[in-house]
Protein backbone atom coordinates (compact mmCIF):
# COMPACT_ATOMS: atom_id res chain seq x y z
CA UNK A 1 6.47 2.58 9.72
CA UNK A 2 8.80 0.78 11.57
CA UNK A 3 8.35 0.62 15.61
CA UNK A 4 11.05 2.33 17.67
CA UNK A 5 11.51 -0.32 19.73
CA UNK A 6 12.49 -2.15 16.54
CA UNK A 7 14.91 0.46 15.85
CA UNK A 8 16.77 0.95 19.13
CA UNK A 9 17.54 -2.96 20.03
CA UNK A 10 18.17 -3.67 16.38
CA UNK A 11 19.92 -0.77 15.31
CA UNK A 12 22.74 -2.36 13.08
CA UNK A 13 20.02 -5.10 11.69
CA UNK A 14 18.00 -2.44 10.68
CA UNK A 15 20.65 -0.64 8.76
CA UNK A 16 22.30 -3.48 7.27
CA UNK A 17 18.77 -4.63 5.93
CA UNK A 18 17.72 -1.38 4.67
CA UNK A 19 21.12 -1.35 2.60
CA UNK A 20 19.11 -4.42 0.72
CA UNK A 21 16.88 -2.15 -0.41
CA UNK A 22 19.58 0.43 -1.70
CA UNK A 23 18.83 2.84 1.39
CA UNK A 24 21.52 4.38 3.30
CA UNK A 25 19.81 4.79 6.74
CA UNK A 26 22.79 4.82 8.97
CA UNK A 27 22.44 9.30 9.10
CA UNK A 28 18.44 9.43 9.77
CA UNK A 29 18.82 6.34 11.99
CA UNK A 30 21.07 7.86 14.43
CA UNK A 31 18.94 11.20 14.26
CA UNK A 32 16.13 9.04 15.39
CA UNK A 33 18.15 7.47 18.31
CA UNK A 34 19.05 11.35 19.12
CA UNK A 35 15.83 12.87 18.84
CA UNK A 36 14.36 9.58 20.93
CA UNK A 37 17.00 10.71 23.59
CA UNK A 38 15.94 14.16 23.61
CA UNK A 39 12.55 13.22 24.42
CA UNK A 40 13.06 11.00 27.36
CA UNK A 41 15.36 13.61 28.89
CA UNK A 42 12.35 16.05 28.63
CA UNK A 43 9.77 13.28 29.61
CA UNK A 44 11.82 12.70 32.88
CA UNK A 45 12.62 16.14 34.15
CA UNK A 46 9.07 16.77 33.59
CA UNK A 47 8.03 13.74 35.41
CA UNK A 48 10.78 14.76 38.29
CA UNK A 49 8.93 18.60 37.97
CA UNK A 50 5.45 17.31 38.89
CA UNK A 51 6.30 14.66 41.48
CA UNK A 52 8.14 17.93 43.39
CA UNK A 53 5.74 20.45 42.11
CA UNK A 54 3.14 17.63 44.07
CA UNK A 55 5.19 18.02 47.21
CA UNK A 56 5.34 21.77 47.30
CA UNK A 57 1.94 22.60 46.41
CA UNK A 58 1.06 20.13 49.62
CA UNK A 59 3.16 21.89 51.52
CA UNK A 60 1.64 25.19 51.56
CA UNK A 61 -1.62 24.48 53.18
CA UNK A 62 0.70 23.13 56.21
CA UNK A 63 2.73 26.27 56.25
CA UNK A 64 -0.05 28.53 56.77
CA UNK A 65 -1.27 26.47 59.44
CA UNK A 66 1.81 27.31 61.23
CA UNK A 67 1.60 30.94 60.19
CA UNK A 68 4.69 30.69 57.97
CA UNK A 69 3.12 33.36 55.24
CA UNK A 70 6.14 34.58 53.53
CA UNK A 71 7.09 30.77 53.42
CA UNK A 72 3.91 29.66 52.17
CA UNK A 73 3.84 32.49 49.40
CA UNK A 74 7.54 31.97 48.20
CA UNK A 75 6.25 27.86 48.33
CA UNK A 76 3.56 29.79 45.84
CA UNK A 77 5.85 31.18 43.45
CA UNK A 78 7.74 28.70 43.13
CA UNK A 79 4.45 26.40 41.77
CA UNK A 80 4.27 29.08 39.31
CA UNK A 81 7.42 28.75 38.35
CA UNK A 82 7.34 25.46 38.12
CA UNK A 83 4.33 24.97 36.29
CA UNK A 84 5.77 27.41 33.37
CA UNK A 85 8.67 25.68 33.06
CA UNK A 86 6.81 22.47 32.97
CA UNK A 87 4.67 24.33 29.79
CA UNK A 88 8.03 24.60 28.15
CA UNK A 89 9.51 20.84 28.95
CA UNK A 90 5.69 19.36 27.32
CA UNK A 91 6.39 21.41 24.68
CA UNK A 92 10.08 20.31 24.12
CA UNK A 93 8.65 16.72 24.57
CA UNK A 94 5.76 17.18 21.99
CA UNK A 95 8.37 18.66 19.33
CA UNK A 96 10.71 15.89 19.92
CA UNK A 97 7.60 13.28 19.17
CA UNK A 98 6.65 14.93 16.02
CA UNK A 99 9.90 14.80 14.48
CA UNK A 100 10.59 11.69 15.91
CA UNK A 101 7.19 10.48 13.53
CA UNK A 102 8.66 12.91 10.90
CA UNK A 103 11.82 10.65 10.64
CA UNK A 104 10.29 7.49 11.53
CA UNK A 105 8.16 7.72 8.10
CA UNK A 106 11.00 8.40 5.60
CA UNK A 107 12.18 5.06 6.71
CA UNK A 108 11.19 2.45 4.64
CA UNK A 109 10.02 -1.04 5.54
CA UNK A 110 12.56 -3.64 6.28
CA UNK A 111 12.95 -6.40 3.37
CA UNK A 112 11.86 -10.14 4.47
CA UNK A 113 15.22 -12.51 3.91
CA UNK A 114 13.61 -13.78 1.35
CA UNK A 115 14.32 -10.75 -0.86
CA UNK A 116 17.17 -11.17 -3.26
CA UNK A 117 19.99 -8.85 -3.60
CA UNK A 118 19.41 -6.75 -6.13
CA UNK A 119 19.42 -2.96 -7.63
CA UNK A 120 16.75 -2.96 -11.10
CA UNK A 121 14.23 -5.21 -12.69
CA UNK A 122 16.42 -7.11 -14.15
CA UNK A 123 17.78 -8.60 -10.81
CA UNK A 124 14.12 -10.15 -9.71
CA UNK A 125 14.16 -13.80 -9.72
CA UNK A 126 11.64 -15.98 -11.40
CA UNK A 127 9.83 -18.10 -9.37
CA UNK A 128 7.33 -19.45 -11.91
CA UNK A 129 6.02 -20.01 -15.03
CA UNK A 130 2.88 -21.37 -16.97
CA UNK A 131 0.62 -20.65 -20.22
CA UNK A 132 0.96 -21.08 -23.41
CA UNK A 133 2.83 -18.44 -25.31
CA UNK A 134 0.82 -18.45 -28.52
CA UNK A 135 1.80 -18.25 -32.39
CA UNK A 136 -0.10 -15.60 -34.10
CA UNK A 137 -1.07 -15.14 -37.34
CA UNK A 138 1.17 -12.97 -40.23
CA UNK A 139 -0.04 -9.36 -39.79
CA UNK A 140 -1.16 -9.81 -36.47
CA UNK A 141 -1.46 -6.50 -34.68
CA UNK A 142 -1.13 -4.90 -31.07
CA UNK A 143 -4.12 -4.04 -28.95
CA UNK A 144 -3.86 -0.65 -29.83
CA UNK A 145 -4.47 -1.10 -33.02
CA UNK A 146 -7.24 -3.78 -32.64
CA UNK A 147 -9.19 -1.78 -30.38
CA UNK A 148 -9.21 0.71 -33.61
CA UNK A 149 -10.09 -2.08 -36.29
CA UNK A 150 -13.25 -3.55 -34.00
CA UNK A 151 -14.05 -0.04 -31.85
CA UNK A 152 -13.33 -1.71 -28.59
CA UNK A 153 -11.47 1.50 -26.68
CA UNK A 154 -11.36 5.42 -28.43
CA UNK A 155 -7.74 6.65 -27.30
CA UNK A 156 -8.29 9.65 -28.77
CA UNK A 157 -12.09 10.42 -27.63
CA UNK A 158 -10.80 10.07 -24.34
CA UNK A 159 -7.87 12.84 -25.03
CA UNK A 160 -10.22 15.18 -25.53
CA UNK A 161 -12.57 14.82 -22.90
CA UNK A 162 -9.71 14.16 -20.23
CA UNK A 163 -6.48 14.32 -21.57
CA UNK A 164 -3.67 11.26 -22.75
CA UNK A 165 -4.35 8.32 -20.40
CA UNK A 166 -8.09 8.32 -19.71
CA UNK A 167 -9.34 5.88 -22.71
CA UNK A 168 -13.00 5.51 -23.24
CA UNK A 169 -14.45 1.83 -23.81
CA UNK A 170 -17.54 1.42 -26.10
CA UNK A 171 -19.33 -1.42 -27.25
CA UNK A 172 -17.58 -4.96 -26.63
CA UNK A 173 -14.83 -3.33 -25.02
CA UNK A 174 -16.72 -1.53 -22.12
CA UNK A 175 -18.80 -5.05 -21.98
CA UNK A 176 -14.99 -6.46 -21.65
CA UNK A 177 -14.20 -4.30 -18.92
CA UNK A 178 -17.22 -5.11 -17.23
CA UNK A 179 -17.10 -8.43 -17.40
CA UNK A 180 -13.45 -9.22 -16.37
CA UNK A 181 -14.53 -7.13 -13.21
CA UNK A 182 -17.52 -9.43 -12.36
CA UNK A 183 -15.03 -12.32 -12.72
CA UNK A 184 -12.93 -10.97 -10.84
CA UNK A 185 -15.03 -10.43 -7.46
CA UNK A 186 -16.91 -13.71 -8.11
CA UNK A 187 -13.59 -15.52 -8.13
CA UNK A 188 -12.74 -13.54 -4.92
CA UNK A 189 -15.93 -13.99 -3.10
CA UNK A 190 -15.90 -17.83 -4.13
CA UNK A 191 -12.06 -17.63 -2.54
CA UNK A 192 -13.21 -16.21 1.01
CA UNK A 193 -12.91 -13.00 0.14
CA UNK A 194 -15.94 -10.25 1.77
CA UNK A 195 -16.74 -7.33 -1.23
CA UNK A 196 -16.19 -3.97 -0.09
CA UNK A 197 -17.44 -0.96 -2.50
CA UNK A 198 -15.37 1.88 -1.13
CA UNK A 199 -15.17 5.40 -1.71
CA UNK A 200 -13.16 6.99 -4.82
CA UNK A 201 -11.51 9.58 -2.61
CA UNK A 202 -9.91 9.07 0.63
CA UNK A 203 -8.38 11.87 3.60
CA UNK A 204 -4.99 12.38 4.32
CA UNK A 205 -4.91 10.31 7.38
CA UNK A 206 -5.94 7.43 5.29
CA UNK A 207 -3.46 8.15 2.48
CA UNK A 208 -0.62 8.10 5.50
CA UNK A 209 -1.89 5.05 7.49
CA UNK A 210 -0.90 3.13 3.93
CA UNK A 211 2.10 4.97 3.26
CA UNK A 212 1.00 6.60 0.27
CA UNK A 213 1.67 10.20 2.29
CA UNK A 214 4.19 11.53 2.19
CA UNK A 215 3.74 11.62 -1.35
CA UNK A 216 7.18 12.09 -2.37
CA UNK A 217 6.91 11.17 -6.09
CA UNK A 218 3.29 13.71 -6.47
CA UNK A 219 1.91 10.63 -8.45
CA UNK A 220 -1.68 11.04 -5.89
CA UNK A 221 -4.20 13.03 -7.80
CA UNK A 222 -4.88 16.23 -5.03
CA UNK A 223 -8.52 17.89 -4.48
CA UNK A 224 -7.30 20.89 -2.68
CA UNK A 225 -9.86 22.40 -2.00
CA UNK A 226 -11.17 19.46 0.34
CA UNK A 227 -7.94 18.05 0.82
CA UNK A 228 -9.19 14.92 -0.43
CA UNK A 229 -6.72 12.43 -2.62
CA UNK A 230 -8.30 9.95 -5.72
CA UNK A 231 -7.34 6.96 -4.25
CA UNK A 232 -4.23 5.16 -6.65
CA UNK A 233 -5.80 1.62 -5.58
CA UNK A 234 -8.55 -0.02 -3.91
CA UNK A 235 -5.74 -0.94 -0.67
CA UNK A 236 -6.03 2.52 0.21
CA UNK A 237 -9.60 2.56 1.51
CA UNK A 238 -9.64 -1.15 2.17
CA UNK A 239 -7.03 -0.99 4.67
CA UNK A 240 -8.08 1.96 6.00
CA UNK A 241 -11.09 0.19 7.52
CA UNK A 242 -9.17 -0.86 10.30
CA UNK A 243 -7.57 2.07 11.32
CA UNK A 244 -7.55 2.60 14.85
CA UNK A 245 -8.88 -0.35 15.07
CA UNK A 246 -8.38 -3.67 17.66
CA UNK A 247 -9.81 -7.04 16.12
CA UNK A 248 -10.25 -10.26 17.91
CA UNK A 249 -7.71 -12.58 17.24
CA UNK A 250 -10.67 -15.08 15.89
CA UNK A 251 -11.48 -12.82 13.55
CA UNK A 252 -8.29 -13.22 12.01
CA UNK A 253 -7.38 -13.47 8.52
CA UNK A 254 -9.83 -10.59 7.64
CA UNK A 255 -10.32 -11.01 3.93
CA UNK A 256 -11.65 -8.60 1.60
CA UNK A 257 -11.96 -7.24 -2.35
CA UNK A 258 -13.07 -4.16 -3.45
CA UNK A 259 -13.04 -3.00 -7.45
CA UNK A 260 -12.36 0.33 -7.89
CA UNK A 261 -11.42 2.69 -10.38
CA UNK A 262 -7.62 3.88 -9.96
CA UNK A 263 -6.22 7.11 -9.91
CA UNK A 264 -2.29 7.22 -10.73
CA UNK A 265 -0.37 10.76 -12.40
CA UNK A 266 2.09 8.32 -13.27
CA UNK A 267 4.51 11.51 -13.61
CA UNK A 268 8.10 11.05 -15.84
CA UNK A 269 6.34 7.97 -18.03
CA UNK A 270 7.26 8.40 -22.23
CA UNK A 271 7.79 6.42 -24.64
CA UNK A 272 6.78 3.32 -26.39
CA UNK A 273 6.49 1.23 -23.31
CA UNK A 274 3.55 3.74 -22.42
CA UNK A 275 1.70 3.30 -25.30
CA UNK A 276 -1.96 2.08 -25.45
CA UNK A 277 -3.65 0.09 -21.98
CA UNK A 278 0.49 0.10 -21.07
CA UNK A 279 0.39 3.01 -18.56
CA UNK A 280 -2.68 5.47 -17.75
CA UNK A 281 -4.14 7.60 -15.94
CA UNK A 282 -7.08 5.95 -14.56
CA UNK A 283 -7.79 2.12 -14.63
CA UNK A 284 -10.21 -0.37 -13.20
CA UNK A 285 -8.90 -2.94 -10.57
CA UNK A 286 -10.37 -5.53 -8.14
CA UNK A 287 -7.65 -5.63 -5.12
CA UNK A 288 -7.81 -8.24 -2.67
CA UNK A 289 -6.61 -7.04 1.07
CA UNK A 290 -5.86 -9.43 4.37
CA UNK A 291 -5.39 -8.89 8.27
CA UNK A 292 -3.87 -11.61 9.82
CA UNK A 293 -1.11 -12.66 12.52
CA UNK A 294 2.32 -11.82 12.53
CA UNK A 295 2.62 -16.14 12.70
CA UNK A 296 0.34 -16.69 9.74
CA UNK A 297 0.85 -13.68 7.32
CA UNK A 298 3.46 -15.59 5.40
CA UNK A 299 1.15 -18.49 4.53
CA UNK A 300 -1.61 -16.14 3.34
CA UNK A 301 0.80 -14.42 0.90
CA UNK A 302 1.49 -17.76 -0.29
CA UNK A 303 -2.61 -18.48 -0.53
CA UNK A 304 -2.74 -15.08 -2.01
CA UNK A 305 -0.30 -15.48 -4.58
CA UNK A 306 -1.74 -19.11 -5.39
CA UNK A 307 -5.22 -17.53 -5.84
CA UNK A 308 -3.62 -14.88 -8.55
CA UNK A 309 -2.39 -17.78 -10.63
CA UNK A 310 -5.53 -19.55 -10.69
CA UNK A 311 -7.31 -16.03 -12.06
CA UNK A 312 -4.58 -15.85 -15.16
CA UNK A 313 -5.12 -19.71 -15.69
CA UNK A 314 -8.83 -19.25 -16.30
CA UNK A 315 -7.90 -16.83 -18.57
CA UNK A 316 -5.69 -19.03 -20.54
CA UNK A 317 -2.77 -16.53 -20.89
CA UNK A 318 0.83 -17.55 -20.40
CA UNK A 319 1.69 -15.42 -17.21
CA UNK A 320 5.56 -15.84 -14.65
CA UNK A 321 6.02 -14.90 -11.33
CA UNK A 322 8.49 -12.30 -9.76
CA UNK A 323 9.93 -12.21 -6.86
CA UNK A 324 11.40 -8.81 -6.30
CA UNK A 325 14.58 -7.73 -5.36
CA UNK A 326 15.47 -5.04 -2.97
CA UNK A 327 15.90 -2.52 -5.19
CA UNK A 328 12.79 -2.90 -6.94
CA UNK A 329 10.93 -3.28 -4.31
CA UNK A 330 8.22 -0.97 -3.21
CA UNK A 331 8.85 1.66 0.00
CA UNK A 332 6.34 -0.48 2.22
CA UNK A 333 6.93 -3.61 1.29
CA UNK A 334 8.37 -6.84 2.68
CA UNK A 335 8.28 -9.04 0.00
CA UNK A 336 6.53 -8.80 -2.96
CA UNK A 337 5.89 -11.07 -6.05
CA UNK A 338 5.17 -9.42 -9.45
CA UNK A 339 2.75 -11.29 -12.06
CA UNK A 340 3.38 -10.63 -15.39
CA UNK A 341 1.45 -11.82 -18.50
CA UNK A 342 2.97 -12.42 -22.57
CA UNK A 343 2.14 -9.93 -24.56
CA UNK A 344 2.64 -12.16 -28.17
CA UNK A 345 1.89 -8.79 -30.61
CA UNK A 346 4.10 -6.35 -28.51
CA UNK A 347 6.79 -9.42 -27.61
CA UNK A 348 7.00 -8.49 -23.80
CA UNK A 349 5.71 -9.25 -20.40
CA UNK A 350 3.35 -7.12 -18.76
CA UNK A 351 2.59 -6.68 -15.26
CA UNK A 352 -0.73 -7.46 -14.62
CA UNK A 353 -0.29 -7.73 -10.44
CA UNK A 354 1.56 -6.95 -7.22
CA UNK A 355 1.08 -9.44 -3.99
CA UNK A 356 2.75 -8.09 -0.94
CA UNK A 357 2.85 -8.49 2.67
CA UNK A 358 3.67 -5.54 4.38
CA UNK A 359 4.46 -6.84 7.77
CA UNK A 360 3.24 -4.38 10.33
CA UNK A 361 4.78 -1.16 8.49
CA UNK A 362 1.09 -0.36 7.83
CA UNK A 363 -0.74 -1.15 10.78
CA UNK A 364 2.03 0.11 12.68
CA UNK A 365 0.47 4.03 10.72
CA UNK A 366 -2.67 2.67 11.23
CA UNK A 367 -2.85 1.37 14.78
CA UNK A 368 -4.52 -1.49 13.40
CA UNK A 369 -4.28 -4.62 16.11
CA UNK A 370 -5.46 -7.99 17.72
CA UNK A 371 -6.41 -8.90 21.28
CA UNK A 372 -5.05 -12.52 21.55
CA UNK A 373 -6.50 -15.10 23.37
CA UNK A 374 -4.46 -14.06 26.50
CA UNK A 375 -5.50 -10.59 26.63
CA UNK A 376 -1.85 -9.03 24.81
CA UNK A 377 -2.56 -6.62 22.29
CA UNK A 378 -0.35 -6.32 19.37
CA UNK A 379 0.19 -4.83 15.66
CA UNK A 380 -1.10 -7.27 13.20
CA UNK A 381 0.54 -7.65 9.54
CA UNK A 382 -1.34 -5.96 6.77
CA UNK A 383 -1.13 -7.94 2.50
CA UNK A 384 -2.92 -6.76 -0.64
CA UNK A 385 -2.92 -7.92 -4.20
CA UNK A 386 -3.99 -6.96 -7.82
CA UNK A 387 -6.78 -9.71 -8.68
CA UNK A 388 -6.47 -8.17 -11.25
CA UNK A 389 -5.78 -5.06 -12.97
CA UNK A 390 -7.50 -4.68 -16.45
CA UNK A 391 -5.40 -2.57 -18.75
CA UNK A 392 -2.36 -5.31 -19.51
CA UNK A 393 -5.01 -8.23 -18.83
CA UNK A 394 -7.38 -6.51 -21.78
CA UNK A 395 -3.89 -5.67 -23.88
CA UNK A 396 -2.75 -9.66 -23.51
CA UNK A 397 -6.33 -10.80 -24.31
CA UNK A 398 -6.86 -9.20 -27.13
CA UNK A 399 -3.29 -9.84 -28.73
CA UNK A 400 -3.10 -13.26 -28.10
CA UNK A 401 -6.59 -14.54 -28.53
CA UNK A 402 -7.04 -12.86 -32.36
CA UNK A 403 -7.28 -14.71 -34.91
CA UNK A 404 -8.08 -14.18 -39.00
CA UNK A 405 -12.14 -14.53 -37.88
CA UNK A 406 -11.36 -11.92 -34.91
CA UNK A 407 -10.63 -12.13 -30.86
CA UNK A 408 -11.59 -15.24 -28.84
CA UNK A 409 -13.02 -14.92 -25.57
CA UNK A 410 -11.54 -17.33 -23.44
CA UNK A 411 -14.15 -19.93 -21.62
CA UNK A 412 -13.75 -19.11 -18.58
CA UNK A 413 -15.28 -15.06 -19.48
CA UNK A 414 -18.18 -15.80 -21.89
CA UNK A 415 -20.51 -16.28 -19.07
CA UNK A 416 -20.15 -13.09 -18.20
CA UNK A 417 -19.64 -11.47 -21.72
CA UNK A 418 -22.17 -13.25 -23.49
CA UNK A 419 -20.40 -13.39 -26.57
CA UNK A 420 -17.56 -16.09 -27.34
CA UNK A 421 -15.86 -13.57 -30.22
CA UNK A 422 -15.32 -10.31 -31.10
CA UNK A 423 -15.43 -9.58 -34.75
């Protein structure tokens, strides 16, 4: 979230960037100012309270000395007083600081200049491009309906064990999954990158130190009963790590990956779009998360996003790169850049990864900081990326690699397939 002191010298900044991202914050901002004010004025007679409730309470030892006992035991009551009337200011104070966090969350992150104006999709800019789009054969189909013809993924299998959204993988196609995954963390770890295995499930505190909670869209699967949440991404736990946490600064950038499955109700998504790997319910991802300094964060979402294009080189498919505009732009976010593969059977691009740097939005909910070489501790900046996601990466491979014979593995996977062609 952003810091108050962020808020209160940069009030009109604040608002006029927000706007960038479509958000009218000029109403909640000046409840925060107002609600901030409320709770000095209550930190402040409190403090004045106990500085004379210090005085008094000296002051009756002394008056009994001099035999003033009626003195002295008014000098008593008045403590008493005091110190329930205190009770009520600390908890006028501690109400004003949890709505003051209250408000302070529904605020999103500011966007980085380098955001372009913008409301939908359609307004992102294209940084990038590179691939190959390739020309398929006549009655070429999409993966949907290749992972039928050579029994890669069971769509339907999977609806009746879990419901629409939860495929099942058999033969080649589960040996797919897991060998884009392997490539995936090799690639990372040979990049710098320190694997993580986290846990599935994470607590609420961990869902809000990422911004994930408040929930506000319900699109976190819920275990109420231990008020658990499957986690919608590897970033979640990842990050998490350094909650509450104070690194060195030279142990800055922290680098790490983590697969995971995903977790995602993907509520109010229909229609063709959907269909097939498009959009489900659970997914397999390797994420890739850094720590660094405010100075440097900038030039490792640059590394990041470098290190994404090398992963859909290798895999030979004609991918662009996004840069988002503000209104497509996630809640948390600073800047983001969207990768997006060809799809040549379906005619589209999919988006295969997100890259962001968050600033310190996060670590601001996490408390996650650095000790600097002069001693000043401060709130460090907080990226993650998709490196990759499988669903659209599987959907582009198989659609643009088949061929009359059947699918070609690109060169960069067979090590770690063990097969050059599914047929």
């Amino acid at each position: 979230m952003l810091t108050l002191k962020v808020i209160t010298e940069n009030t009109q900044e604040v608002i006029d960037k927000l706007a960038k991202k479509h958000y009218d914050a000029k109403a909640i901002i000046n409840e925060v100012l107002e609600t901030d004010k409320k709770r000095k004025t209550f930190q402040q007679l409190l403090d004045s309270n106990l500085a004379n409730l210090n005085t008094i309470s000296k002051s009756i030892g002394q008056l009994m000395q001099e035999g003033k006992k009626d003195a002295a035991e008014s000098a008593r009551q008045l403590v008493a007083d005091m110190k329930n009337g205190n009770k009520k200011l600390e908890a006028g104070m501690k109400n004003a600081e949890k709505k003051l966090t209250e408000l302070l969350c529904q605020i999103p992150n500011l966007p980085s200049d380098r955001v372009p104006a913008g409301k939908h999709a359609e307004d992102n800019v294209v940084e990038k491009t590179g691939g190959v789009i390739p020309a398929l054969h006549e009655g070429a189909l999409p993966h949907w309906e290749l992972a039928k013809k050579y029994d890669l993924i069971d769509f339907e299998l999977g609806v009746k064990i879990a419901g629409a959204g939860f495929p099942v993988y058999k033969q080649k196609g589960a040996q797919l999954q897991r060998a884009l995954i392997n490539f995936f963390l090799d690639n990372a770890r040979e990049a710098g990158y320190m694997e993580i295995q986290p846990p599935y499930v994470v607590n609420a505190d961990s869902g809000y130190g990422t911004g994930q909670l408040p929930d506000k869209e319900g699109q976190m699967y819920h275990c109420e009963v231990d008020d658990l949440y499957l986690i919608p991404t590897a970033e979640v736990p990842v990050t998490n790590i350094y909650r509450d946490v104070i690194l060195d600064e030279k142990e800055l950038p922290v680098k790490n990956t983590a697969y995971s499955a995903c977790f995602r109700r993907e509520a109010g998504s229909y229609g063709k779009d959907v269909r097939g790997l498009n959009r489900l319910h659970q997914f397999d991802k390797v994420e890739i998360v850094r720590i660094d300094k405010p100075e440097h964060s900038y030039e490792s979402l640059q590394e990041m996003v470098d290190y994404v294009q090398s992963l859909v080189d290798k895999l030979e498919l004609p991918w662009r790169i996004l840069r988002l505009c503000g209104g497509d732009m996630s809640f948390t976010s600073a800047l983001t850049f969207d990768f997006e593969v060809f799809s040549a059977a379906q005619q589209r691009w999919l988006e295969v990864s997100s890259v962001s740097n968050f600033e310190s939005y996060q670590a601001n909910r996490l408390k996650c900081r650095y000790r600097s070489d002069d001693k000043k501790i401060q709130l460090c900046h907080t990226l993650n990326g998709s490196a990759l996601a499988l669903p659209r990466i599987v959907a582009a491979l198989l659609e643009n690699n088949q061929t009359p014979e059947g699918i070609r593995i690109p060169k960069a996977l067979v090590p770690y397939t063990r097969f050059e062609l599914i047929s």
